[in-house]
N, C-alpha and C. Protein backbone atom coordinates (compact mmCIF):
# COMPACT_ATOMS: atom_id res chain seq x y z
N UNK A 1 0.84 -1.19 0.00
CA UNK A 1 0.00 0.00 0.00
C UNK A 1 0.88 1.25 0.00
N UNK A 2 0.39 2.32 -1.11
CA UNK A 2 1.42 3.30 -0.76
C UNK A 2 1.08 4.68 0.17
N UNK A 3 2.15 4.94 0.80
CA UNK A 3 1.52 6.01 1.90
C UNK A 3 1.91 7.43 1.52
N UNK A 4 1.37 8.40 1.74
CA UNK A 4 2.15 9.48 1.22
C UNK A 4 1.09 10.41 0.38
N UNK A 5 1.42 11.47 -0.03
CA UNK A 5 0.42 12.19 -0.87
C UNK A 5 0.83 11.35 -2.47
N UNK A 6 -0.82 11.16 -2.99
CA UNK A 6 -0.44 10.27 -4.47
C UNK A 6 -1.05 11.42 -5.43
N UNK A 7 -0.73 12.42 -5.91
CA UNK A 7 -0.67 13.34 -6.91
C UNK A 7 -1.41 12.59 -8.41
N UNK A 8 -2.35 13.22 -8.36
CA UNK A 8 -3.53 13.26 -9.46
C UNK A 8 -2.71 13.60 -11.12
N UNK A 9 -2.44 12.74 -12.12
CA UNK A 9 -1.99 12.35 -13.10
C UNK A 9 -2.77 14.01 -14.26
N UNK A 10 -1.92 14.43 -15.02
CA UNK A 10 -3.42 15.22 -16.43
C UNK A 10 -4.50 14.37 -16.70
N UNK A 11 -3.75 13.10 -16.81
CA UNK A 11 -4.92 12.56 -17.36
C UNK A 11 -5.86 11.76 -16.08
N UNK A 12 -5.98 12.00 -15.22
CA UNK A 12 -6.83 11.92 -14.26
C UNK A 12 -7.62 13.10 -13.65
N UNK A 13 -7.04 13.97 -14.52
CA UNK A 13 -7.79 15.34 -14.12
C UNK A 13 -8.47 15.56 -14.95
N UNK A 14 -8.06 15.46 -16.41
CA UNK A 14 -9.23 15.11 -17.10
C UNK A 14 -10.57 14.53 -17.19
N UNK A 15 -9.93 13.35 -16.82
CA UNK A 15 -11.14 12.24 -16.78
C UNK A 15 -12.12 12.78 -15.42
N UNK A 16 -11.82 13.40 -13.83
CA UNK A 16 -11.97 14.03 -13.66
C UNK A 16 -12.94 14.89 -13.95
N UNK A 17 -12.41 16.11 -14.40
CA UNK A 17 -13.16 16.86 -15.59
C UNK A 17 -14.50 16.88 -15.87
N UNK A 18 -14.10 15.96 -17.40
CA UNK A 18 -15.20 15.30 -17.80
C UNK A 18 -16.46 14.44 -16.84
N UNK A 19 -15.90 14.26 -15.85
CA UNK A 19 -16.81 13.29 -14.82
C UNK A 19 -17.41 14.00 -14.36
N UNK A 20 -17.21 15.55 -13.96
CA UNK A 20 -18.00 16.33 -13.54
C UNK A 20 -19.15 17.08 -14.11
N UNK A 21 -18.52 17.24 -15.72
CA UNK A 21 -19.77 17.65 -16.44
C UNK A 21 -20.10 17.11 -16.42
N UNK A 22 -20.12 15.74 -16.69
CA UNK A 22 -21.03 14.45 -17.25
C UNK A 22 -22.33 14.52 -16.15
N UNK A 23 -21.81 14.62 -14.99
CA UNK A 23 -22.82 14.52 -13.40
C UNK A 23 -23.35 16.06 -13.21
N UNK A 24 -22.66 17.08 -13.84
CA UNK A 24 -23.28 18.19 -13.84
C UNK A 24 -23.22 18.72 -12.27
N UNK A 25 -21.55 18.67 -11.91
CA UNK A 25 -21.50 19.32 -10.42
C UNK A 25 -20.70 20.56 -10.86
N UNK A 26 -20.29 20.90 -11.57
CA UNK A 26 -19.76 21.75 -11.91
C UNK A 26 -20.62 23.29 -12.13
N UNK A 27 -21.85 23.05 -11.45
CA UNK A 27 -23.61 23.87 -11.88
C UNK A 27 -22.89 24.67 -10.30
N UNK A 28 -23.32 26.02 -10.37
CA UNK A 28 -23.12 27.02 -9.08
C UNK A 28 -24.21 26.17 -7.96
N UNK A 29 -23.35 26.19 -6.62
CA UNK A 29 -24.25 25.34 -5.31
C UNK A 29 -25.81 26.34 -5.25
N UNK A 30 -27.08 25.35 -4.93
CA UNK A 30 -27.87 25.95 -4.64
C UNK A 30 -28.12 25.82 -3.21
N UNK A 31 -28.28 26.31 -2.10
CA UNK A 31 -28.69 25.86 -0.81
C UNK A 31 -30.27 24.77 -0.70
N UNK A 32 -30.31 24.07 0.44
CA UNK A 32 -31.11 23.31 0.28
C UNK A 32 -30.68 21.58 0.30
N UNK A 33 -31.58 21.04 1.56
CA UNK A 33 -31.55 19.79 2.06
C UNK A 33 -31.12 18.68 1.19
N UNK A 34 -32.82 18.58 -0.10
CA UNK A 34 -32.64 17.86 -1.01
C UNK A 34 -31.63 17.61 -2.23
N UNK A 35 -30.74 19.41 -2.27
CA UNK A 35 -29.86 19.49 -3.58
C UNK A 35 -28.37 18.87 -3.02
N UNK A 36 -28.21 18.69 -1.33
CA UNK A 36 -27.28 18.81 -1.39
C UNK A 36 -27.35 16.79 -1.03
N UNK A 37 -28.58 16.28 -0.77
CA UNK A 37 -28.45 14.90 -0.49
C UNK A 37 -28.22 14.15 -1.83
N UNK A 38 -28.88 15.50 -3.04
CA UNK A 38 -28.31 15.15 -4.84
C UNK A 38 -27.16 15.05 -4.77
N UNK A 39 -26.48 16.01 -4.24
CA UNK A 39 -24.93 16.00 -4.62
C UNK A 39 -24.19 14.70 -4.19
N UNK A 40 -24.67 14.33 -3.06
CA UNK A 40 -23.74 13.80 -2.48
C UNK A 40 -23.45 12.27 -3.21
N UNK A 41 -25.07 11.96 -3.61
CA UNK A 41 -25.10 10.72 -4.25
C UNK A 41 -24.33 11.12 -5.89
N UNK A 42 -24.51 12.02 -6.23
CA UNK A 42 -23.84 12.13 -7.58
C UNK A 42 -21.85 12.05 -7.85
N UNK A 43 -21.39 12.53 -6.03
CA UNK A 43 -20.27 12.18 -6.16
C UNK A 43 -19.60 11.06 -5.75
N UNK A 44 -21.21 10.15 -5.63
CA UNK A 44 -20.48 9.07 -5.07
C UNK A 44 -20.87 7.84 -6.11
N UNK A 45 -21.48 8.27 -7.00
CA UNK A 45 -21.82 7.89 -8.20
C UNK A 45 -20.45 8.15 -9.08
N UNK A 46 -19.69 9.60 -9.40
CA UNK A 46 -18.74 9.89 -9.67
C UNK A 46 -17.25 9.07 -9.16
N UNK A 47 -17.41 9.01 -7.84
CA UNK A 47 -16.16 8.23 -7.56
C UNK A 47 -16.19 6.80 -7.65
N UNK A 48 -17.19 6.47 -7.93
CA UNK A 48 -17.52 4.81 -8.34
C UNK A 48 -17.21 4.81 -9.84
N UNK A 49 -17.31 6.14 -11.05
CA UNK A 49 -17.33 5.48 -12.33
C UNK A 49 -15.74 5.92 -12.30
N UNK A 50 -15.25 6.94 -11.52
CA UNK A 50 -13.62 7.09 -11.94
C UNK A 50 -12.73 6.31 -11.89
N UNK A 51 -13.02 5.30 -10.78
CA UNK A 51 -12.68 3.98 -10.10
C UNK A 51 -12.64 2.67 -11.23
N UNK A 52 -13.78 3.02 -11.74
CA UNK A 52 -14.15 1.85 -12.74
C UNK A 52 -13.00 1.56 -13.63
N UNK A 53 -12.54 2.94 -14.13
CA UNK A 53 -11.49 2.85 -15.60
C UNK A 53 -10.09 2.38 -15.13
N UNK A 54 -9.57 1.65 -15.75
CA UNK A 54 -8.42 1.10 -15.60
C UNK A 54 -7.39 2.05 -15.05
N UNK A 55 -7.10 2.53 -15.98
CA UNK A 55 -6.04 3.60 -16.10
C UNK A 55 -5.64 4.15 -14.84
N UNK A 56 -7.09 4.87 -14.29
CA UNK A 56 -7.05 5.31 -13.21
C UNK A 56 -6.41 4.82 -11.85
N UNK A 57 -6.01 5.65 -10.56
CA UNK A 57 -5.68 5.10 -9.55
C UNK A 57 -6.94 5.51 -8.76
N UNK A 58 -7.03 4.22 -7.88
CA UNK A 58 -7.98 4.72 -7.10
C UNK A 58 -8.23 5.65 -6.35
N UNK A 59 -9.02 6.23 -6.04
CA UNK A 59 -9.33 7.93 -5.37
C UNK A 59 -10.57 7.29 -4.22
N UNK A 60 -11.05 7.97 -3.67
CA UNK A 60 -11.77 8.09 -2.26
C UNK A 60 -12.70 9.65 -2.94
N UNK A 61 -13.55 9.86 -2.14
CA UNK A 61 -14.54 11.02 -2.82
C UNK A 61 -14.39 11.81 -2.38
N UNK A 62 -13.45 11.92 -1.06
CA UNK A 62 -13.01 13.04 -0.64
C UNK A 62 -11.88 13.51 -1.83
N UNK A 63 -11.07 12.77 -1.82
CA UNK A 63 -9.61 13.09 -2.58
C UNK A 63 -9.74 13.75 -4.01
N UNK A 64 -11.40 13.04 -4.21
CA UNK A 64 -11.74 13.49 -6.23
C UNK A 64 -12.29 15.12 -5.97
N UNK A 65 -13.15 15.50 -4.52
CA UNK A 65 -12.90 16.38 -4.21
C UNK A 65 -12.55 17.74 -4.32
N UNK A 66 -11.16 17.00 -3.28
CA UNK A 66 -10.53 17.98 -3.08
C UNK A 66 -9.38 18.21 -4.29
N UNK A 67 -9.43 17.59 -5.10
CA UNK A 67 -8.76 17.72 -6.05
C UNK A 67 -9.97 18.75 -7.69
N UNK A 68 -10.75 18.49 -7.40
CA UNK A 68 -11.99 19.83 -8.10
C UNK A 68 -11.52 21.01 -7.40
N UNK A 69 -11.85 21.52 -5.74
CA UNK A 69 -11.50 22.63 -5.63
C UNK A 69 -10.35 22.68 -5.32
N UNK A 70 -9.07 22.16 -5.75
CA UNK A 70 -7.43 22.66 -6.39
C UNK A 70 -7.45 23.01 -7.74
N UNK A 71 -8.51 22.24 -8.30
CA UNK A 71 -8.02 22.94 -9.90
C UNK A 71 -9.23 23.83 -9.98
N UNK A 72 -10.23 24.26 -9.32
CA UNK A 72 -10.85 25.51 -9.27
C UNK A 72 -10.37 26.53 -8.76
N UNK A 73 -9.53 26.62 -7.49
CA UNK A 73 -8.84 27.89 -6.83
C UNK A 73 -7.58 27.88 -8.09
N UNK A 74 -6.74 26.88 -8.54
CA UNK A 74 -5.78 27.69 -9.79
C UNK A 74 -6.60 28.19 -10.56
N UNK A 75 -6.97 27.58 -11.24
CA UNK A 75 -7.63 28.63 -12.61
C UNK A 75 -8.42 30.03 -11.67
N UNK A 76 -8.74 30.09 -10.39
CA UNK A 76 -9.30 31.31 -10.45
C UNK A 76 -7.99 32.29 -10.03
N UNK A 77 -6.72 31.94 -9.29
CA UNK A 77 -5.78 32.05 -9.09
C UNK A 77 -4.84 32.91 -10.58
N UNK A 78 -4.99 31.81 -11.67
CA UNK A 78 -4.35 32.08 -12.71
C UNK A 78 -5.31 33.54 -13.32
N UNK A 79 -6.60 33.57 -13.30
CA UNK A 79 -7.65 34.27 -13.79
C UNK A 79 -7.16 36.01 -12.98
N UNK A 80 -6.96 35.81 -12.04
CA UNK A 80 -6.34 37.01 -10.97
C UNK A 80 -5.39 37.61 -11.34
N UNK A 81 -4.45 36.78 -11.84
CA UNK A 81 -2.76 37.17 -11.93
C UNK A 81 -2.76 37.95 -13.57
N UNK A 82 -3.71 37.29 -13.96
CA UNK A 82 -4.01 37.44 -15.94
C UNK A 82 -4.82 39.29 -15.53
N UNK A 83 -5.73 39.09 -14.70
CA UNK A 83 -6.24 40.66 -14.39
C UNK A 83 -5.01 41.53 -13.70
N UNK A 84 -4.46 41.44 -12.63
CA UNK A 84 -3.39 42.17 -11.95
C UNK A 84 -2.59 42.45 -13.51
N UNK A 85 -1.54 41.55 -13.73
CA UNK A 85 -0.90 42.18 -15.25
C UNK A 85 -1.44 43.16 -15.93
N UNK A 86 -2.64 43.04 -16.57
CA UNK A 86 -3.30 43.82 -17.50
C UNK A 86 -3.28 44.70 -16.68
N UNK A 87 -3.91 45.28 -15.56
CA UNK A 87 -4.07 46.47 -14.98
C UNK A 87 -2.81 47.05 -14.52
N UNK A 88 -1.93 46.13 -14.49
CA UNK A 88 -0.05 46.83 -14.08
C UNK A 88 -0.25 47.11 -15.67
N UNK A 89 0.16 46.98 -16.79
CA UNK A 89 0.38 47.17 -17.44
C UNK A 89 -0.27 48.34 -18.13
N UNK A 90 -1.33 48.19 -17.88
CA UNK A 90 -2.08 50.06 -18.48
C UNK A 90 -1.89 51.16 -17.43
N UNK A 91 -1.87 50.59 -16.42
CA UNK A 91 -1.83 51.77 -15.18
C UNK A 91 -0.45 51.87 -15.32
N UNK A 92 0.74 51.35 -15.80
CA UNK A 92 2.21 51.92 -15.52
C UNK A 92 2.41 52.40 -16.92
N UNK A 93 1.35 53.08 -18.05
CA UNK A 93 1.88 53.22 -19.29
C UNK A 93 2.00 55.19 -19.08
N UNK A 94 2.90 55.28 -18.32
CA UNK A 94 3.38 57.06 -17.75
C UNK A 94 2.38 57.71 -17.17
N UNK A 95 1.26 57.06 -16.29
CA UNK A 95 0.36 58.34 -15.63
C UNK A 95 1.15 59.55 -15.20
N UNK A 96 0.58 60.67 -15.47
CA UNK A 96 0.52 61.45 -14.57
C UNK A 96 -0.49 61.88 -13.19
N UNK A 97 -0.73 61.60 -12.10
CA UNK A 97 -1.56 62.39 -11.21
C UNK A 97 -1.14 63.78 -11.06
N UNK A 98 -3.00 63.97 -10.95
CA UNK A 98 -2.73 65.42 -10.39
C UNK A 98 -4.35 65.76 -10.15
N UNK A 99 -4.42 66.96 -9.50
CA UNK A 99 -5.82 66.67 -8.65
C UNK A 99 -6.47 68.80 -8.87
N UNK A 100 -7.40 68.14 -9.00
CA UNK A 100 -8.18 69.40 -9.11
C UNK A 100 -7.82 70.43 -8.62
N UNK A 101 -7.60 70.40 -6.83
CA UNK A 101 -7.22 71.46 -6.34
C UNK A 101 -6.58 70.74 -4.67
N UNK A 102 -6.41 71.34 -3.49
CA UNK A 102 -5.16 71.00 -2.85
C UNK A 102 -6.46 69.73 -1.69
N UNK A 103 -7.73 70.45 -1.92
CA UNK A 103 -8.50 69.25 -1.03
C UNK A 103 -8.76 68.08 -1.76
N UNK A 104 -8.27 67.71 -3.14
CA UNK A 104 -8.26 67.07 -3.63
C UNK A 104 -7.49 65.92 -3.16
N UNK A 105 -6.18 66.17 -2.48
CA UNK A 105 -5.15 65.12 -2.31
C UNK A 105 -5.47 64.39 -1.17
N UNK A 106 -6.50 64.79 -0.31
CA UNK A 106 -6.74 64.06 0.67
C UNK A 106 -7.92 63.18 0.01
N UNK A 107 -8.80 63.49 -0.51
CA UNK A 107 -10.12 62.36 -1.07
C UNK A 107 -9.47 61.54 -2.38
N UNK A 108 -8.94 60.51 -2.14
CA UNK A 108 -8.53 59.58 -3.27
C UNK A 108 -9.93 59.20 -4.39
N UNK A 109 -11.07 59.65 -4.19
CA UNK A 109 -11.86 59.41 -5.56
C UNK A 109 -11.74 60.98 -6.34
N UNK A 110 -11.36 61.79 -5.56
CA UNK A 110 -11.21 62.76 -6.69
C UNK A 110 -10.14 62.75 -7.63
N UNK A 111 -9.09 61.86 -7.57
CA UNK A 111 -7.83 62.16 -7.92
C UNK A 111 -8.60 61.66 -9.60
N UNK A 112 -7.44 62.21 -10.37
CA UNK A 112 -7.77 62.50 -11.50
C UNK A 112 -6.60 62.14 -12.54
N UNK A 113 -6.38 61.38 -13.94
CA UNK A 113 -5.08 60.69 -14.20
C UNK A 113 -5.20 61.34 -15.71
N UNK A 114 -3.98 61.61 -16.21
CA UNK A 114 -3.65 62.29 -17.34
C UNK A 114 -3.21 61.29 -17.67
N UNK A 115 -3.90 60.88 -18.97
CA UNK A 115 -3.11 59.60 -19.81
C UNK A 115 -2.25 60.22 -20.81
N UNK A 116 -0.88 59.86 -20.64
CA UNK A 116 0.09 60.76 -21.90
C UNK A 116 0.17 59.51 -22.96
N UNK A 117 -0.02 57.82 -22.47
CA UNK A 117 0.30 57.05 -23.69
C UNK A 117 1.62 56.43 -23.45
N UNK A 118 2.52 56.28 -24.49
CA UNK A 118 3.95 55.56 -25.01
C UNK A 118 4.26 56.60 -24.92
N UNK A 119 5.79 56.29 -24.01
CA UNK A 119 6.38 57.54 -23.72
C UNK A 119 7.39 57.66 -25.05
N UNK A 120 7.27 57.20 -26.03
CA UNK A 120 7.99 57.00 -27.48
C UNK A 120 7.02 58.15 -28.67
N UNK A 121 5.68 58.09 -28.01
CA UNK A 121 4.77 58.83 -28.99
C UNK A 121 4.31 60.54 -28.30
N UNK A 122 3.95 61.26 -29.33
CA UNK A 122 3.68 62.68 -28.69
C UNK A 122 1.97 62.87 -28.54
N UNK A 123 1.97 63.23 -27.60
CA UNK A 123 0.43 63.59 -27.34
C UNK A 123 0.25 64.57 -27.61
N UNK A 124 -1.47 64.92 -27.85
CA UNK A 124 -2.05 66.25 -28.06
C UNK A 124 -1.96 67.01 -26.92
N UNK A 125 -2.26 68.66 -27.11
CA UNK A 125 -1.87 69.48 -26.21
C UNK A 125 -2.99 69.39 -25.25
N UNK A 126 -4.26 68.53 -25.48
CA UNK A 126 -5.08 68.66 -24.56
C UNK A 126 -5.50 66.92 -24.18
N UNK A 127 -4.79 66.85 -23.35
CA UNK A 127 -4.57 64.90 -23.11
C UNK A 127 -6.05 64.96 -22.10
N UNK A 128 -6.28 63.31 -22.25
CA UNK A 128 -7.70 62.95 -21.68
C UNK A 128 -7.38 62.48 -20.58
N UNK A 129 -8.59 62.92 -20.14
CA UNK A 129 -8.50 63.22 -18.28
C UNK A 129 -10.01 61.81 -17.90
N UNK A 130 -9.55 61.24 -16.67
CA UNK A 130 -10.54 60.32 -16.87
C UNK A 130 -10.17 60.03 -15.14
N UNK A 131 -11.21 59.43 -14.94
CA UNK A 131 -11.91 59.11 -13.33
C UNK A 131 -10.65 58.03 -12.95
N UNK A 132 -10.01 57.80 -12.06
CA UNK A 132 -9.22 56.30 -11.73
C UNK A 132 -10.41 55.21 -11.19
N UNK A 133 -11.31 55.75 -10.86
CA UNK A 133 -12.40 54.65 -10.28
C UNK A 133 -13.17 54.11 -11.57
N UNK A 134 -13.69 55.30 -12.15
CA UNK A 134 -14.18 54.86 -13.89
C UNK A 134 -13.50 54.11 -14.70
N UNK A 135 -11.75 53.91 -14.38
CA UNK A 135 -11.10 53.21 -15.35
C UNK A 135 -11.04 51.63 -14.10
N UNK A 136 -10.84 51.95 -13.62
CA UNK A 136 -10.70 50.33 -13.31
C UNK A 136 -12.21 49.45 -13.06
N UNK A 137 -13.22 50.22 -12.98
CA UNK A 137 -14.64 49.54 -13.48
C UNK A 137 -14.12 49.32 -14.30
N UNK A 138 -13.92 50.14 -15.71
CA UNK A 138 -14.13 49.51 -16.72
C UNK A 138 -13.05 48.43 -17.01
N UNK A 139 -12.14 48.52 -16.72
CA UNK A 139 -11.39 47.01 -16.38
C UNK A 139 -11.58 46.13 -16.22
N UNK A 140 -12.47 46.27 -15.05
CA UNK A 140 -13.08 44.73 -14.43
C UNK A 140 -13.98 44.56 -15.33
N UNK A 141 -14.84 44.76 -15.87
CA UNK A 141 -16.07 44.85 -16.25
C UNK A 141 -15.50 43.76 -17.78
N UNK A 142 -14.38 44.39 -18.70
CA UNK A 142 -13.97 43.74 -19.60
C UNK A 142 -13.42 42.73 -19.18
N UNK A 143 -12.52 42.27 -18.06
CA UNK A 143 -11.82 41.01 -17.69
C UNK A 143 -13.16 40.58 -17.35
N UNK A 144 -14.58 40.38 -16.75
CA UNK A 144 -14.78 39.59 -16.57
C UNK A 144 -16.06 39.10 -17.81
N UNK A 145 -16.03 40.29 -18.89
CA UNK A 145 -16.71 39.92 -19.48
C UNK A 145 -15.52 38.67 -20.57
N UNK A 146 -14.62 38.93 -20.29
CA UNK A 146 -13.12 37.96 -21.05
C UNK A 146 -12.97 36.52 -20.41
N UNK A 147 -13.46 36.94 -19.23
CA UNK A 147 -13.12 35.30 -18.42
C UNK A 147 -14.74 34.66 -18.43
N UNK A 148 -16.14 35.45 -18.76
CA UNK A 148 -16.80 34.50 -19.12
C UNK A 148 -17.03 34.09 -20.23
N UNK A 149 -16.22 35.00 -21.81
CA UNK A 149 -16.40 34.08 -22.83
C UNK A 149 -14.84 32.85 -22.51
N UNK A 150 -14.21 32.83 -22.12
CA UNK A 150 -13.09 32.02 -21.64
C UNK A 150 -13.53 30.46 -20.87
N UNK A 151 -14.41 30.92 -19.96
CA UNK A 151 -14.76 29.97 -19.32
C UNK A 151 -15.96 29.27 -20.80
N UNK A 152 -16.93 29.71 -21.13
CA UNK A 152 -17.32 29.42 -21.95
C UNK A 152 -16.23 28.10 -23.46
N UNK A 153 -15.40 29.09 -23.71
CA UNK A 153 -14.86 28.19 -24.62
C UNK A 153 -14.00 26.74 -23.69
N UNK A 154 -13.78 27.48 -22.38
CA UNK A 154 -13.49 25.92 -21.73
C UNK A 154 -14.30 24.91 -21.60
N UNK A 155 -15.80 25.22 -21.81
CA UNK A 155 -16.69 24.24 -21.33
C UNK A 155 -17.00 23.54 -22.63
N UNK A 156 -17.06 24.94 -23.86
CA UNK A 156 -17.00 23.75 -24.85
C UNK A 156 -15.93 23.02 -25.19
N UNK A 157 -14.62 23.06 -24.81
CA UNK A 157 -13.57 22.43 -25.37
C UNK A 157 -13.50 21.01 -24.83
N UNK A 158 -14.09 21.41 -23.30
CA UNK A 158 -14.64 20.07 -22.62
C UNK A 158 -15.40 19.05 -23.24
N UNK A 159 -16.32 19.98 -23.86
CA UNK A 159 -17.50 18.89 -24.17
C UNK A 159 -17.19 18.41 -25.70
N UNK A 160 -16.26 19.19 -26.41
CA UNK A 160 -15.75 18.21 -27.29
C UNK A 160 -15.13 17.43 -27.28
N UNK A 161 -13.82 17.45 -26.31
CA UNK A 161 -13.23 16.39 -25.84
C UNK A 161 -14.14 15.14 -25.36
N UNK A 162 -14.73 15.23 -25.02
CA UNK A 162 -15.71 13.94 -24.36
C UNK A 162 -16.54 13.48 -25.90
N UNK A 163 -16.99 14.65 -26.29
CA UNK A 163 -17.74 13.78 -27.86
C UNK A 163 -16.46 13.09 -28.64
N UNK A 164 -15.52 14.04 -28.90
CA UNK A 164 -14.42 13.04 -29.16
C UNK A 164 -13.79 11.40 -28.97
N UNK A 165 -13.59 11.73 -27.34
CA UNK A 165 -13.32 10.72 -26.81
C UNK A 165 -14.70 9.54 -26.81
N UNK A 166 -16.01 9.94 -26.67
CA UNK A 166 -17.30 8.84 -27.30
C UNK A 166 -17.55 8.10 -28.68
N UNK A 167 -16.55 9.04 -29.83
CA UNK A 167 -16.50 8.68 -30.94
C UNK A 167 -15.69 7.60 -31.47
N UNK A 168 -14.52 8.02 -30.34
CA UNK A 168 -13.59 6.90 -30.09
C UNK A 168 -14.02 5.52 -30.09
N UNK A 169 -14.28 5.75 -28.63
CA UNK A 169 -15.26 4.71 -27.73
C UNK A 169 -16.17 3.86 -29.38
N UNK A 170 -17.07 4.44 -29.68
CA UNK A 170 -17.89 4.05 -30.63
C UNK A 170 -17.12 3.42 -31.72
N UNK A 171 -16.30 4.14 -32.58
CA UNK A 171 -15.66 3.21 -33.12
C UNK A 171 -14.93 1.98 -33.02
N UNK A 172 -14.07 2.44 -32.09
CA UNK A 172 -13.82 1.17 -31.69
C UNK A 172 -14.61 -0.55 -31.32
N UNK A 173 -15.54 0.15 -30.56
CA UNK A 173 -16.59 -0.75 -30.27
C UNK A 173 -17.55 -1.42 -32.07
N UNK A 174 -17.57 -0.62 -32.71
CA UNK A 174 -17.96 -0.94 -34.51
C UNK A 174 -17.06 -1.92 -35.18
N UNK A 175 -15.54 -1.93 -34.80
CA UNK A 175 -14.84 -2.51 -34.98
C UNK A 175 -14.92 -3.50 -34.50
N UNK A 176 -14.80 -3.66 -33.45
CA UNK A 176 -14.84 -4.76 -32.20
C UNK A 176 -15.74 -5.85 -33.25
N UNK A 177 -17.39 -5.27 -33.09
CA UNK A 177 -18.06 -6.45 -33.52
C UNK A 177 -18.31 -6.52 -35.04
N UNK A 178 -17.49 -5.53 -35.83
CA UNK A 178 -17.27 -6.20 -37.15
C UNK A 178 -16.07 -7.13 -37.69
N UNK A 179 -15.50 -7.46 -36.31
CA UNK A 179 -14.51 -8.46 -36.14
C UNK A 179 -15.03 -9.55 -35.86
N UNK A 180 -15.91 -9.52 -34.95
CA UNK A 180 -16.68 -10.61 -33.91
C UNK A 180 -17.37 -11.12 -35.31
N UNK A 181 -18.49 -10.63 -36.46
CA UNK A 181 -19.56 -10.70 -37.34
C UNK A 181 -18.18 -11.36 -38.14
N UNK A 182 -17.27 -11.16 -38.90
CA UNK A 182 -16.46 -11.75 -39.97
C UNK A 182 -15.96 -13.22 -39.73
N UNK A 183 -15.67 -12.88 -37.96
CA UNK A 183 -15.18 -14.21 -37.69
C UNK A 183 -16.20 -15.28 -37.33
N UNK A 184 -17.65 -14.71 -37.22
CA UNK A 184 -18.67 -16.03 -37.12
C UNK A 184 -18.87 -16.17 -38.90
N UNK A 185 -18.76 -15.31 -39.36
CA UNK A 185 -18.83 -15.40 -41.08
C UNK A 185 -17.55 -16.59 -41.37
N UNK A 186 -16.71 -16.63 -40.64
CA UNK A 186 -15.31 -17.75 -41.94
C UNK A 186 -15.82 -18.94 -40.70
N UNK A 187 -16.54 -19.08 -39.63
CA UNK A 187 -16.19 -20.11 -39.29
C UNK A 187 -17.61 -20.73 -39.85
N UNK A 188 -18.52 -20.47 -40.20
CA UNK A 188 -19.77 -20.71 -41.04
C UNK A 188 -19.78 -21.28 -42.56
N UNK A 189 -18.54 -20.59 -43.11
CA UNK A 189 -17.99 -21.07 -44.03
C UNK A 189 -17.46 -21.87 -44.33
N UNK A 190 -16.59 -22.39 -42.77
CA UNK A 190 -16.28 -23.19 -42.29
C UNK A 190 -16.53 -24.35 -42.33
N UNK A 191 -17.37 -24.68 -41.42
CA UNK A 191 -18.85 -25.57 -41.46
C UNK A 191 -18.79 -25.91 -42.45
N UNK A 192 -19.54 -25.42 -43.33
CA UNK A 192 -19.76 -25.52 -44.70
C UNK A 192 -19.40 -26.15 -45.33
N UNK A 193 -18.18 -25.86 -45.47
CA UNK A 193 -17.22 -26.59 -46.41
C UNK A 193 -17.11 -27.70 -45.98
N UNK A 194 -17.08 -27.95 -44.79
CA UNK A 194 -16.59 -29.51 -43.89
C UNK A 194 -17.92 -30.23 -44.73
N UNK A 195 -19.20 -30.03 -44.48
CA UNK A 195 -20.53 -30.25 -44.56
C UNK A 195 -20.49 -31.02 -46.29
N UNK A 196 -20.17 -30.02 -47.10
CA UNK A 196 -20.09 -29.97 -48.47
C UNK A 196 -18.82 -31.52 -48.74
N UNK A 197 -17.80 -31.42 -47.87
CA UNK A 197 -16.78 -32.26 -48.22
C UNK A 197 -17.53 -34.07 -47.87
N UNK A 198 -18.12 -34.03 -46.69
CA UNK A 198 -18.13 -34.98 -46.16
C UNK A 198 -19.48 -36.02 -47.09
């Protein structure tokens, strides 16, 4: 038996993954007795089919888990660090501050930011003046309208992967018994011939 932390494979995170859409836990929690006595059977439904596949190492339903919210806090983790950049990166492109007047410097929503641009390019003599609270709404507002078409194309990339991987499945399985059908076909023929000889 091995003891120790046993670190979840890609391709067990995948499968994973997919196990979750498939069961549809991946849906925002609703509160409530009955949704959550759903859940519970659905992950234990889940850790019974992850179990099933070879490949896999066995997991416990805690471990399949806690291994969902590790790869939910990274990606929201990674999703953070992707916003911080972008906003270092426009907010350090040469602000100037400077503030209406001297009671200005004490109320930080009045402060007021002169965008000059690339400090390589020349600005007009009358540069645009804009809210610091108005610009980082609108920041957020685009990152998160970015991380829900994002999340979006993750879910479909998901769900092609799985039609993929079913197509697989399917073919293979077409194969399978047009192997099984040829080989009751030659041994029929088989027969046959014995039948015909004798």
């Amino acid at each position: 038996m091995m003891t120790g932390r046993q670190v979840f494979s890609e391709k067990e995170k995948f499968c994973l993954q997919r196990l979750i859409f498939k069961h549809k836990l991946n849906c925002a929690a609703r509160n409530g007795a009955g949704n959550m006595a759903a859940k519970r059977t659905a992950w234990a439904r889940l850790a019974e089919e992850f179990n099933s596949i070879e490949s896999n190492a066995r997991r416990s339903e805690v471990q399949l888990k806690k291994c969902w919210d590790n790869m939910k806090t990274r990606r929201k983790q990674r999703l953070i660090q992707e916003k911080r950049d972008r906003l270092k990166g426009e907010l350090s492109n040469s602000f100037t501050i400077q503030s209406r007047d001297d009671e200005a410097h004490n109320d930080m929503t009045d402060l007021k930011i002169l965008i000059k641009g690339d400090n390589d390019r020349i600005m007009p003599s009358t540069p645009k003046v804009t809210n610091i609270r108005s610009l980082a709404v609108d920041e957020d507002l685009k990152i998160r309208k970015e991380h829900n078409i994002s999340q979006r194309h993750h879910e479909e990339l998901i769900k092609l992967r799985i039609a993929e991987q079913e197509w697989v499945t399917k073919a293979a399985e077409e194969r399978y018994h047009k192997a099984r059908l040829e080989k009751e076909l030659a041994e029929l023929r088989l027969e046959k011939e014995k039948r015909i000889n004798i």
